[in-house]
Structure formats: C-alpha cells, structure tokens
N, C-alpha and C. Protein backbone atom coordinates (compact mmCIF):
# COMPACT_ATOMS: atom_id res chain seq x y z
N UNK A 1 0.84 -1.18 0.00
CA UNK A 1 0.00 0.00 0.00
C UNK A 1 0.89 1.24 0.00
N UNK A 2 0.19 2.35 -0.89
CA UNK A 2 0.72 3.44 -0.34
C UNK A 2 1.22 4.44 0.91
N UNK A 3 0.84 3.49 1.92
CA UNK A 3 0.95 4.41 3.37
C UNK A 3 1.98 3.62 3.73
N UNK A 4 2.06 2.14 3.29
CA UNK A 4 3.28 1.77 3.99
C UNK A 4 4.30 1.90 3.73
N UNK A 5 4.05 1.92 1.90
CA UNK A 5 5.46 2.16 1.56
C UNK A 5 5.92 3.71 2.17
N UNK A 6 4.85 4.81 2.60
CA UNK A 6 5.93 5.97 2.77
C UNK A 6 6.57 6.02 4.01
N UNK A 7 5.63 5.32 5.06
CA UNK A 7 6.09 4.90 6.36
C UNK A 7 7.56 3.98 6.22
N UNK A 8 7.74 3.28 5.48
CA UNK A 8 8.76 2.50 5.37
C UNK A 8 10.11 3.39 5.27
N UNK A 9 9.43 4.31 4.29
CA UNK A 9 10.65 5.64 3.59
C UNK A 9 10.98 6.55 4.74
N UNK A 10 10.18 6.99 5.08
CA UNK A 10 10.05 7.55 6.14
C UNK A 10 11.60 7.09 7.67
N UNK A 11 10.79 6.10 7.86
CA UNK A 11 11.81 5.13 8.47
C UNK A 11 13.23 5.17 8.19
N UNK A 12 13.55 4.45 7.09
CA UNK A 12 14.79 4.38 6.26
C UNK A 12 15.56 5.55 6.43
N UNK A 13 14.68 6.75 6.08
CA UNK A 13 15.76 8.11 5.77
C UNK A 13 15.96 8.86 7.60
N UNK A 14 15.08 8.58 8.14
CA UNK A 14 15.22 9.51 9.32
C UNK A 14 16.01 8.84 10.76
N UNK A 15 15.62 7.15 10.81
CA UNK A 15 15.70 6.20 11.61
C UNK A 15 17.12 5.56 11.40
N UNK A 16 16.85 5.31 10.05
CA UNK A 16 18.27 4.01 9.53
C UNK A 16 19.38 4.81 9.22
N UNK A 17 19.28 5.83 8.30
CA UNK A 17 20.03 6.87 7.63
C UNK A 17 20.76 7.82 9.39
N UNK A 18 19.41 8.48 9.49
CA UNK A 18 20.19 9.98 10.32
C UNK A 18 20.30 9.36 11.65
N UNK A 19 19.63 7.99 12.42
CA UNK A 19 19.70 7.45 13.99
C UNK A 19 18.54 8.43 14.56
N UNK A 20 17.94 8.83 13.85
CA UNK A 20 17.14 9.97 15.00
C UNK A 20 15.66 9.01 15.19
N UNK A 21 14.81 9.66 15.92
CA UNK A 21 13.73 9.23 16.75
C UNK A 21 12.45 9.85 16.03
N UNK A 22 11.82 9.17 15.22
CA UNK A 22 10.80 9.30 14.39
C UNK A 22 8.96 9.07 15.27
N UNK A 23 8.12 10.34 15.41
CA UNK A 23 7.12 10.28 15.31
C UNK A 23 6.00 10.67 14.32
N UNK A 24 4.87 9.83 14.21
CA UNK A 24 4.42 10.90 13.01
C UNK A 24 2.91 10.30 13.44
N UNK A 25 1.94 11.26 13.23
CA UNK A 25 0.63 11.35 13.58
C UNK A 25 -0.11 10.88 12.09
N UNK A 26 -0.17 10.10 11.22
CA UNK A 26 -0.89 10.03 10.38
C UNK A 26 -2.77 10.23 10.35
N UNK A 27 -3.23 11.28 9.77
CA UNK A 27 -4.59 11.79 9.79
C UNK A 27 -5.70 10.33 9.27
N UNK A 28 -5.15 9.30 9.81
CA UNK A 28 -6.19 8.37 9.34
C UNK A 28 -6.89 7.69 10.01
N UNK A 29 -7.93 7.55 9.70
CA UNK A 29 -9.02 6.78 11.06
C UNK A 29 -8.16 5.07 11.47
N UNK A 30 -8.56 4.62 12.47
CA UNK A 30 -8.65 2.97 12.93
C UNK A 30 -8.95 2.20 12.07
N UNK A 31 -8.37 1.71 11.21
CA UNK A 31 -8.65 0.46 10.51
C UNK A 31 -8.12 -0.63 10.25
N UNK A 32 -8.67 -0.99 9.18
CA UNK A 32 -7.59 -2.40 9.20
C UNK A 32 -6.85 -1.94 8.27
N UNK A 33 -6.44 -1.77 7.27
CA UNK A 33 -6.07 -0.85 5.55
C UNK A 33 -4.66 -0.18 6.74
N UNK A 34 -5.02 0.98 7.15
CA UNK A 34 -4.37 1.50 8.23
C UNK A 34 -3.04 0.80 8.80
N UNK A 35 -3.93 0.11 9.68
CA UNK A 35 -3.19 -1.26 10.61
C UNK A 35 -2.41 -2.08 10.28
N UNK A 36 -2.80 -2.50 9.02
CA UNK A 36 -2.04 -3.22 8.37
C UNK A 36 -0.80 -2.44 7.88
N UNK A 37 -0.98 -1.40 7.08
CA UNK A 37 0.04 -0.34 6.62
C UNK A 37 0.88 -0.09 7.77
N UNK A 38 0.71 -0.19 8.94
CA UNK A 38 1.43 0.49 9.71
C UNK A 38 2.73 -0.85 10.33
N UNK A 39 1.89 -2.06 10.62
CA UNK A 39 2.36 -3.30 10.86
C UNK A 39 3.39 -3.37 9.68
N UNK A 40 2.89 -3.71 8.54
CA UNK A 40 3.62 -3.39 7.31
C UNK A 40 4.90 -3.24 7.26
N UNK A 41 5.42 -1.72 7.69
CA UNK A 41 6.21 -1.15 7.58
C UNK A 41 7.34 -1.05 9.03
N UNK A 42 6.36 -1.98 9.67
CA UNK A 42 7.32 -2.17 10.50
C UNK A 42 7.76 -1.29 12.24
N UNK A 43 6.39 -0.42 12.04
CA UNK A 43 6.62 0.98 12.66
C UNK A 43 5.73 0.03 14.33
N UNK A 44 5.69 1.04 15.22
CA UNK A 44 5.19 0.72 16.60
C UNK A 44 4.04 1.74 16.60
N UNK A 45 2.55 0.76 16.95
CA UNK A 45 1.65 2.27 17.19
C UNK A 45 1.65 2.07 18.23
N UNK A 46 1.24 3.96 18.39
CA UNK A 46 0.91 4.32 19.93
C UNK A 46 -0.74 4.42 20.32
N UNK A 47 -1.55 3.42 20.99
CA UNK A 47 -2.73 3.69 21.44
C UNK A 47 -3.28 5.72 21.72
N UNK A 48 -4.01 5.70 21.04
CA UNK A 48 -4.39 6.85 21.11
C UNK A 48 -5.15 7.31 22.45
N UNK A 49 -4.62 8.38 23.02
CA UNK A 49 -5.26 9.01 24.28
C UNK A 49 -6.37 9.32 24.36
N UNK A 50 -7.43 9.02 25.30
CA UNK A 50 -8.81 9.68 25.09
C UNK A 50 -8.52 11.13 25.33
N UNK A 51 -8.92 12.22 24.66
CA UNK A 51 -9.07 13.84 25.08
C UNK A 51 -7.97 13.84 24.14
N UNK A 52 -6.84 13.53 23.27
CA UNK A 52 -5.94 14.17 22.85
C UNK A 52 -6.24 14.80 21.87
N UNK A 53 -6.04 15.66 21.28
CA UNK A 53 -6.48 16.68 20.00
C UNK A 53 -5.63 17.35 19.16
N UNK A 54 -5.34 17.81 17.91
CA UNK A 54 -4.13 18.74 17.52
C UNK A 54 -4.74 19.63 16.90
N UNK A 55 -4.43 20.42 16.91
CA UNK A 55 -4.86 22.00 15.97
C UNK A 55 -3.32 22.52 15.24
N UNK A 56 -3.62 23.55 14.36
CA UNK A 56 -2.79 24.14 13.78
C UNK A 56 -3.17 25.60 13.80
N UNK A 57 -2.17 26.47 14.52
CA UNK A 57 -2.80 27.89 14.75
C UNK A 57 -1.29 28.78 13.52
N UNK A 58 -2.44 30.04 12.99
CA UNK A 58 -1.80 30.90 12.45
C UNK A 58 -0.66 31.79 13.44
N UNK A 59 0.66 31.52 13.51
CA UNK A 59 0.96 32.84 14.44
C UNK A 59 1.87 33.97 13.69
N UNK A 60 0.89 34.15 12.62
CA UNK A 60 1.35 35.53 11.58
C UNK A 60 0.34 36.64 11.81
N UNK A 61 -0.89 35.97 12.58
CA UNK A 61 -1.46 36.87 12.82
C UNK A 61 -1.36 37.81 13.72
N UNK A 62 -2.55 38.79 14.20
CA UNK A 62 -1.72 39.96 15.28
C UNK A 62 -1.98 39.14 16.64
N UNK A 63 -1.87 40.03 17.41
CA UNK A 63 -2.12 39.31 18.61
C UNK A 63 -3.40 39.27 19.52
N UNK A 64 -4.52 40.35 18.88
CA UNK A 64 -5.61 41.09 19.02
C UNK A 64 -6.48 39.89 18.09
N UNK A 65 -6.23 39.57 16.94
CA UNK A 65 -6.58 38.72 16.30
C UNK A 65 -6.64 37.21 16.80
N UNK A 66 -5.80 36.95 17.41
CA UNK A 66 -5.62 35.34 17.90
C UNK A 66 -6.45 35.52 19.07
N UNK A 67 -6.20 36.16 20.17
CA UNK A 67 -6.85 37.11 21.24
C UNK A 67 -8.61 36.69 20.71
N UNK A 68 -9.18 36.84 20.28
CA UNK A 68 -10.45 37.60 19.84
C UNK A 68 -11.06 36.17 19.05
N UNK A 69 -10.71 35.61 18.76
CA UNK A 69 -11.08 34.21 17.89
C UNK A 69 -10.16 32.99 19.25
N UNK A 70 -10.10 33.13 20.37
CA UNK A 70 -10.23 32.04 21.79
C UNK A 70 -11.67 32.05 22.07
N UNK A 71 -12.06 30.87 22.36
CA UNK A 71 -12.93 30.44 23.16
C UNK A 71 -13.20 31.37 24.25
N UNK A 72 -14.14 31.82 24.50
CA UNK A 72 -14.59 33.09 25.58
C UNK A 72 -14.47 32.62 26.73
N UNK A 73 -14.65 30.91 26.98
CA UNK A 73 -14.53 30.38 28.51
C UNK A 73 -12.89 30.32 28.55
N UNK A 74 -12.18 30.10 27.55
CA UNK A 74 -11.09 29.50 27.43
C UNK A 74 -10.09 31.24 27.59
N UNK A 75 -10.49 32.51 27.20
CA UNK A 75 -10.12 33.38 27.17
C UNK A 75 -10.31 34.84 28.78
N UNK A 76 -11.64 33.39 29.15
CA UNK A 76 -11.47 34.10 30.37
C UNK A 76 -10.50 33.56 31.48
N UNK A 77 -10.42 32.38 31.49
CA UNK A 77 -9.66 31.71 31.88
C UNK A 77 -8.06 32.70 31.95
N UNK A 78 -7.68 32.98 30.87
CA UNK A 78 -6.76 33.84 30.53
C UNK A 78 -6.79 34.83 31.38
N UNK A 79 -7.38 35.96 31.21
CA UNK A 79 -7.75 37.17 31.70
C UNK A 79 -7.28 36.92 33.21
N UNK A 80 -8.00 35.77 33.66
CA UNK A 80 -7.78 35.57 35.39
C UNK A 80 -6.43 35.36 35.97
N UNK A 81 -5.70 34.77 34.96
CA UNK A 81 -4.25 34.44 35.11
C UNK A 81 -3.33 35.24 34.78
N UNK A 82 -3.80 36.44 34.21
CA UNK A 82 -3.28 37.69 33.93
C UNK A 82 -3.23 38.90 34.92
N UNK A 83 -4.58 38.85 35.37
CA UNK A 83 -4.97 39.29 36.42
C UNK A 83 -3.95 39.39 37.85
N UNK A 84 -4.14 37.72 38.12
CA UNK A 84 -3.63 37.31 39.49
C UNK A 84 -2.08 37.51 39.65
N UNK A 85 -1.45 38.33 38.31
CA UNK A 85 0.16 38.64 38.50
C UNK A 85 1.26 36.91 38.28
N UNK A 86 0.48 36.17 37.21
CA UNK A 86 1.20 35.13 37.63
C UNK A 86 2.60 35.17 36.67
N UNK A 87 3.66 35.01 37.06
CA UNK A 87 4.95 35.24 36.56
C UNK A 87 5.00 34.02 35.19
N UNK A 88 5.93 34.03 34.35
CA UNK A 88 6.50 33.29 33.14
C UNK A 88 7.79 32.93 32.85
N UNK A 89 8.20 31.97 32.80
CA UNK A 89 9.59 32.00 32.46
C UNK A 89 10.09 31.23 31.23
N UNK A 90 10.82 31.41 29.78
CA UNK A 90 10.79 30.24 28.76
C UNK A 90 12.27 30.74 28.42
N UNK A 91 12.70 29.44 28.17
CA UNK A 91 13.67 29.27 27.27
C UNK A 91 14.22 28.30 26.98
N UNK A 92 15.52 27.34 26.93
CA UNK A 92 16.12 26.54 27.09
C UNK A 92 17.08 25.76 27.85
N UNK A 93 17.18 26.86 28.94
CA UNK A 93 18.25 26.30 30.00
C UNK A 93 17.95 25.46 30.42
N UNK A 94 18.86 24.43 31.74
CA UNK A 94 18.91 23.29 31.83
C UNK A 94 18.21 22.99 33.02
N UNK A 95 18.23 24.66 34.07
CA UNK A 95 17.43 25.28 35.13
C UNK A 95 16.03 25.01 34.82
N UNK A 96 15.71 25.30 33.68
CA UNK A 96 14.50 25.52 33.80
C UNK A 96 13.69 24.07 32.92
N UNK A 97 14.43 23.74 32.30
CA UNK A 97 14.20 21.74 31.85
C UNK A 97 14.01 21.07 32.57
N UNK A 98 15.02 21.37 33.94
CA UNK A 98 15.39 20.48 35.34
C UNK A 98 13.94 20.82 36.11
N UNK A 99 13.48 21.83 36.24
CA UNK A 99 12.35 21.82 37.27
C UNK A 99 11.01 21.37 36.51
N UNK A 100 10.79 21.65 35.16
CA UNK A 100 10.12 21.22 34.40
C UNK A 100 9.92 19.75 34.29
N UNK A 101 11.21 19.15 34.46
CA UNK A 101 10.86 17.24 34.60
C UNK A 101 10.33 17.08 35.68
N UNK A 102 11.02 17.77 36.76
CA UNK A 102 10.60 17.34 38.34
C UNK A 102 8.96 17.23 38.60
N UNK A 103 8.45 18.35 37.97
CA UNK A 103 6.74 18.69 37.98
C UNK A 103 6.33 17.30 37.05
N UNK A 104 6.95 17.55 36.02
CA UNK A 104 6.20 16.16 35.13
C UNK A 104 6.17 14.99 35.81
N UNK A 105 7.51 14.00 36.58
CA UNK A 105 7.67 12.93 37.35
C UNK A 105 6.34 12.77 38.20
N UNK A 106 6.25 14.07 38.75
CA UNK A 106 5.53 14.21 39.98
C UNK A 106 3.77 14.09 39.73
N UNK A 107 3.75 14.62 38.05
CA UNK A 107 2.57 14.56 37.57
C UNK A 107 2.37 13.26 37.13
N UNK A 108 3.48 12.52 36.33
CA UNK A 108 2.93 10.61 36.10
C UNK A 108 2.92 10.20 37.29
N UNK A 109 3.33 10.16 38.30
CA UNK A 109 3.36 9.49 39.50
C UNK A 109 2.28 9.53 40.02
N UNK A 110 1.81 10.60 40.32
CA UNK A 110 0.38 11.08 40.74
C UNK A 110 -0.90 10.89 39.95
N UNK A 111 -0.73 11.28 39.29
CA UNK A 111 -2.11 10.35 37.89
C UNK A 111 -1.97 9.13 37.55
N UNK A 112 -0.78 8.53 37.90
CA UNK A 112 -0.48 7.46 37.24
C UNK A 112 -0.35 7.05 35.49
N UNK A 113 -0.07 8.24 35.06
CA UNK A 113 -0.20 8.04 33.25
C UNK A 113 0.75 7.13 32.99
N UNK A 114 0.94 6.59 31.63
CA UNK A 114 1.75 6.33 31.13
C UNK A 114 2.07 6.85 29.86
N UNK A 115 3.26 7.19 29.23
CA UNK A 115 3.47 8.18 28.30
C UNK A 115 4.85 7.36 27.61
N UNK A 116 4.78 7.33 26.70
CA UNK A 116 6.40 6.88 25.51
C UNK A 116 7.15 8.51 25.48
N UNK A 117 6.82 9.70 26.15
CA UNK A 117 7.30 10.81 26.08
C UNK A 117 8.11 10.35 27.95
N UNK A 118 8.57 9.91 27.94
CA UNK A 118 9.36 9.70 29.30
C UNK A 118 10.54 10.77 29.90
N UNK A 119 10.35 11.42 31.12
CA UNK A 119 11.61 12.65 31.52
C UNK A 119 12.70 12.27 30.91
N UNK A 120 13.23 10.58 30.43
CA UNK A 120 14.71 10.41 30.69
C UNK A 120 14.90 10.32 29.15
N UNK A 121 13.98 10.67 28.13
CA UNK A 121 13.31 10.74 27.04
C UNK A 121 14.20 11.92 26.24
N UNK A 122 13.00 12.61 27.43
CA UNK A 122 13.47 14.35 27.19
C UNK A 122 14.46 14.63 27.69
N UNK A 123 15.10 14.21 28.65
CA UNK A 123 16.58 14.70 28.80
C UNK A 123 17.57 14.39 27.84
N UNK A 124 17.34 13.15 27.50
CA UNK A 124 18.33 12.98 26.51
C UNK A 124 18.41 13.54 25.00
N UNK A 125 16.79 13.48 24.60
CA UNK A 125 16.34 14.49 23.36
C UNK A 125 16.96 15.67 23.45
N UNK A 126 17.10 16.35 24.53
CA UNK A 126 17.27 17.80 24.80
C UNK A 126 18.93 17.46 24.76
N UNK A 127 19.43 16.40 25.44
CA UNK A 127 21.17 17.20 25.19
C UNK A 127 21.39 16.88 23.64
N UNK A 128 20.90 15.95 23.09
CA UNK A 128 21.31 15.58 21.38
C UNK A 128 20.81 16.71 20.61
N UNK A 129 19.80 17.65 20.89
CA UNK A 129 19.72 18.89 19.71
C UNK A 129 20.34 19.80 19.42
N UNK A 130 20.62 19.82 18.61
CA UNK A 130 21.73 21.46 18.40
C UNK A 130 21.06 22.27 18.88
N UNK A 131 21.23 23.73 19.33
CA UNK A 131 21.34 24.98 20.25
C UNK A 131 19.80 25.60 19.69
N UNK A 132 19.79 25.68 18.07
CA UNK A 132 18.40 26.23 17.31
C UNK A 132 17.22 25.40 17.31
N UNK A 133 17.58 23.93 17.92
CA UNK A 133 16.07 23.31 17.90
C UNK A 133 16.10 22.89 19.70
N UNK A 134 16.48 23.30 20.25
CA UNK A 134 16.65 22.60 21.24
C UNK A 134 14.92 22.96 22.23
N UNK A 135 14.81 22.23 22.84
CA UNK A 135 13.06 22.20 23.36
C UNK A 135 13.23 23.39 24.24
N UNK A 136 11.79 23.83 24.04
CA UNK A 136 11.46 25.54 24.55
C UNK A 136 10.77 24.70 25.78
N UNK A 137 10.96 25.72 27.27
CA UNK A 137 10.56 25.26 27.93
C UNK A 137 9.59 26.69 28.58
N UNK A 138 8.32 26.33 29.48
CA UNK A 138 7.92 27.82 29.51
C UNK A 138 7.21 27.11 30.46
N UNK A 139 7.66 27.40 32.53
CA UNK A 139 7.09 27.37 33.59
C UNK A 139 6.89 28.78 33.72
N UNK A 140 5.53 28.39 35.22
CA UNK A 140 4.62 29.39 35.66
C UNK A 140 4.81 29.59 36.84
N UNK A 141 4.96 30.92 37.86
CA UNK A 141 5.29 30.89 39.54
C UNK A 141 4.17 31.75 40.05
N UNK A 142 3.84 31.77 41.06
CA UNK A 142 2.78 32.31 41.59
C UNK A 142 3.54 33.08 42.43
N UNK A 143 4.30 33.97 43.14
CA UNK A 143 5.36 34.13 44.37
C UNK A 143 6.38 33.21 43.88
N UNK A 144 6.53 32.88 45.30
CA UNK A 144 7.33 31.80 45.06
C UNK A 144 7.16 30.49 44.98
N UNK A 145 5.70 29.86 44.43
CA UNK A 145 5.16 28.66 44.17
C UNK A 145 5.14 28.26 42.51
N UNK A 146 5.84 27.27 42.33
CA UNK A 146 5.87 26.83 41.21
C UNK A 146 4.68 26.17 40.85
N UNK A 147 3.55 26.85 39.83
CA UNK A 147 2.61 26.05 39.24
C UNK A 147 2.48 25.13 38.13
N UNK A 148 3.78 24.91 37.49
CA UNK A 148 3.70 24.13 36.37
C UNK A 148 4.52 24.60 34.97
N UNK A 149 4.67 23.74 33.74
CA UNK A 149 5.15 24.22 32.82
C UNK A 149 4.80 23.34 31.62
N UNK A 150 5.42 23.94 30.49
CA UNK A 150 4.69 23.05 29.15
C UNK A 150 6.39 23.19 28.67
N UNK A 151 6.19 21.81 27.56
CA UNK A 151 7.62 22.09 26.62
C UNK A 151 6.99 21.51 25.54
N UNK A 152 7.94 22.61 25.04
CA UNK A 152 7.38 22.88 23.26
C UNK A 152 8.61 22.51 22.45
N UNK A 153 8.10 21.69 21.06
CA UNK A 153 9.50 21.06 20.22
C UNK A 153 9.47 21.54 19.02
N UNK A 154 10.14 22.38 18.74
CA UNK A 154 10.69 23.32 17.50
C UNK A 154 10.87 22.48 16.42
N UNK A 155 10.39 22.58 14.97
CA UNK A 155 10.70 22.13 13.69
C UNK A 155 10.81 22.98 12.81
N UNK A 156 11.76 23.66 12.57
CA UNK A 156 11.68 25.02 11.33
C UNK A 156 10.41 25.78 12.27
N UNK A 157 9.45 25.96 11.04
CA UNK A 157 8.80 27.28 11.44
C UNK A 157 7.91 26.86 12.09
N UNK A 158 7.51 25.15 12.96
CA UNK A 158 6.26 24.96 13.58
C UNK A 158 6.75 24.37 14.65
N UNK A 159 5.99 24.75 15.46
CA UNK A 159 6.45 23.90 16.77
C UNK A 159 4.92 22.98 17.47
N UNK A 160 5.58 22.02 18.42
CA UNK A 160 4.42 21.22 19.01
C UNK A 160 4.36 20.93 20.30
N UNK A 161 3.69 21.31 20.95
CA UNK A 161 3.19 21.07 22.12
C UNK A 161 3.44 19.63 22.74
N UNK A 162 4.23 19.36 23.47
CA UNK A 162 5.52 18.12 24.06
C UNK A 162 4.90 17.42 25.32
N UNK A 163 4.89 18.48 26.06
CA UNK A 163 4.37 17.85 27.43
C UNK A 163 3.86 19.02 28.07
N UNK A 164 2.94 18.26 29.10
CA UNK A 164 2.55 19.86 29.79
C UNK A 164 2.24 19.36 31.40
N UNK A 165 2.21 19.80 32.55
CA UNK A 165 2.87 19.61 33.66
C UNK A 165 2.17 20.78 34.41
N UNK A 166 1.28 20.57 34.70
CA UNK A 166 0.19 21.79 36.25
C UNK A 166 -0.20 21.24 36.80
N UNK A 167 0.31 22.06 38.25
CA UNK A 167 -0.27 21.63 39.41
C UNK A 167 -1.79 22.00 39.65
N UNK A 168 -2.07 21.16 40.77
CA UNK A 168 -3.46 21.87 41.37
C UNK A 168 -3.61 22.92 41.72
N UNK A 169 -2.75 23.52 42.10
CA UNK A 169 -2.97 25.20 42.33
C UNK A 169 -3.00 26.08 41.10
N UNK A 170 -1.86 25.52 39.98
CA UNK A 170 -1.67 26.11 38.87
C UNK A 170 -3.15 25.95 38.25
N UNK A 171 -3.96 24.98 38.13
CA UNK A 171 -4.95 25.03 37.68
C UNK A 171 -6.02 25.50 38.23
N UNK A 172 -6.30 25.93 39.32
CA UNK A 172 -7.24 26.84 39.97
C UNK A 172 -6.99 28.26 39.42
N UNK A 173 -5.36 28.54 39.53
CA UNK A 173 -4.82 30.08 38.88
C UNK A 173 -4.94 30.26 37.42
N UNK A 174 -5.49 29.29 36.68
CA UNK A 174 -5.24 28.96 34.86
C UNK A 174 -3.77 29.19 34.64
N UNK A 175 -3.21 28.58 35.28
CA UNK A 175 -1.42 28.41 34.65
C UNK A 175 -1.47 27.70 33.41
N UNK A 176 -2.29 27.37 32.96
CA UNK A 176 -2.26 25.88 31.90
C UNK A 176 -2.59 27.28 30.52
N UNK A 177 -3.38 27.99 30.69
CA UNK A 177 -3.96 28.43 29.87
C UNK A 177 -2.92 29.95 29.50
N UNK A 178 -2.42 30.13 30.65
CA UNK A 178 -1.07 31.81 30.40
C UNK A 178 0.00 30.52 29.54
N UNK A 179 0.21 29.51 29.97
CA UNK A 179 2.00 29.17 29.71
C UNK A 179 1.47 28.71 28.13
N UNK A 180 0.57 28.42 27.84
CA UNK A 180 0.06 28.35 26.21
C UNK A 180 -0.23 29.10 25.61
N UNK A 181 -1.04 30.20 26.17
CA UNK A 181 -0.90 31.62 25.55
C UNK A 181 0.55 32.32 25.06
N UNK A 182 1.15 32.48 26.74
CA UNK A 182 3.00 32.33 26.02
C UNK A 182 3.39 31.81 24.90
C-alpha cells in the first residue's frame, strides 16, 4: 500500500540513515487498511489518548486577532491568570528543563499516566539537539510557588506542544492556559 510504503521511507531516511527518533501522527481513522500499513512497515503504534487533539494555529497573525477568535470560557480563563500577576519563564536552560521534569515525574506518578514521552526521554532528546532546535521550555510561579510548565519542540517554522505539567494550584490560577498563551 501506499501508506506503507511511505512509512517504510520515512523510516529508512530519518531512523536508519540519520539514527534519530521518528514520530508521526498520520490523519487516518482505525482500521484495518491502516493497521495493516502500519504493521507493514514495521513501525510501533501508539494507542491513542482519550481527550488528545491537535490543531494548527496561524501565528502571523496579530495578537488582538488570535486574542479575539479564543474560546470566551477558554479566554477568560486567561484574563484571570493575567490578572492574578502570575509570573512566566521560557527558554532553554537546563534550570529551567530540570524543574520542568521534576513537575512532570511528579505529575505521572500522581495520575499514574503512562506516556512513551518519558523525563529520561526528554533529557536525553534535549542534550542531542543542536542549540536552534533545542526544546522551549515555559514554567509558571505564583510568588514563590511553582505552578507548572509546558515544553514545546521546535521544527523550522512549527512547533508542538511536548508535554505539559500543572499543578493543582496552577490550575485553579489557569497556569495551563497563560503558559500556552506564552
């Protein structure tokens, strides 16, 4: 089939060729056609999460514009976390990666998830990237209470939403909803 053979290619050039760590979301329903294609080629699926979702947002637009086309529950949410003075911090340091796993650990442990996105995952993802892709990290503080953080994985001009990590307090304050706005 056509899906397997590109999955196969796919494979070959990114996996066999460069050693790197290949995910890819193919837009196709549960099937067998699918299933088979995927078996096929040799690849590992990942059971799909209930609630998981992807979007693709314009960010050429203004900021009044993106602003104004949120969800009004989802934008008030915002407003409140804007409000309440809650601090931001993003970049790439190792400071701010390091407290960012600690919250995540603390978040599988406590929910009990299970995730193929594993801290020891991302640590190691993060020292193998060169300096321009290396994972954006963007925690939230209340004072001096750490509410949480998200990490985001750079590809040229798009990036994707990696992991995300709030506490219970952070989510009473909408930390979830400022560090994505960020």
């Amino acid at each position: 089939s056509l899906l397997a053979a590109m999955l196969r290619e796919l494979q070959r050039y990114w996996v066999e060729q460069r050693g790197m760590y290949l995910r890819i979301a193919p837009p196709v329903l549960a099937n067998s056609t699918a299933d088979t294609a995927i078996i096929t080629a040799n690849c590992d699926q990942i059971a799909t999460v209930p609630g998981w979702a992807s979007a693709r947002v314009d960010l050429s637009l203004t900021v009044e514009s993106l602003r104004s086309h949120l969800n009004q529950k989802w934008r008030n949410c915002l407003n409140k976390a804007e409000r309440l003075g809650l601090e931001t911090h993003n970049g790439t340091t190792d400071e701010l990666l390091s407290n960012l796993i600690t919250s995540y650990v603390t978040l599988l442990q406590e929910k009990k998830f299970e995730t193929n996105i594993t801290p020891e995952f991302i640590g190691t993802l993060q020292s193998l990237l060169p300096l321009e892709h290396k994972l954006w990290v963007f925690t939230a503080t209340h004072g001096e209470q750490q509410l949480g953080g998200t990490l985001i994985a750079r590809y040229g001009d798009t990036c994707e939403y990696l992991v995300g990590s709030i506490s219970d307090a952070g989510r009473t304050l909408n930390a979830g909803q400022l560090l994505l706005w960020q």
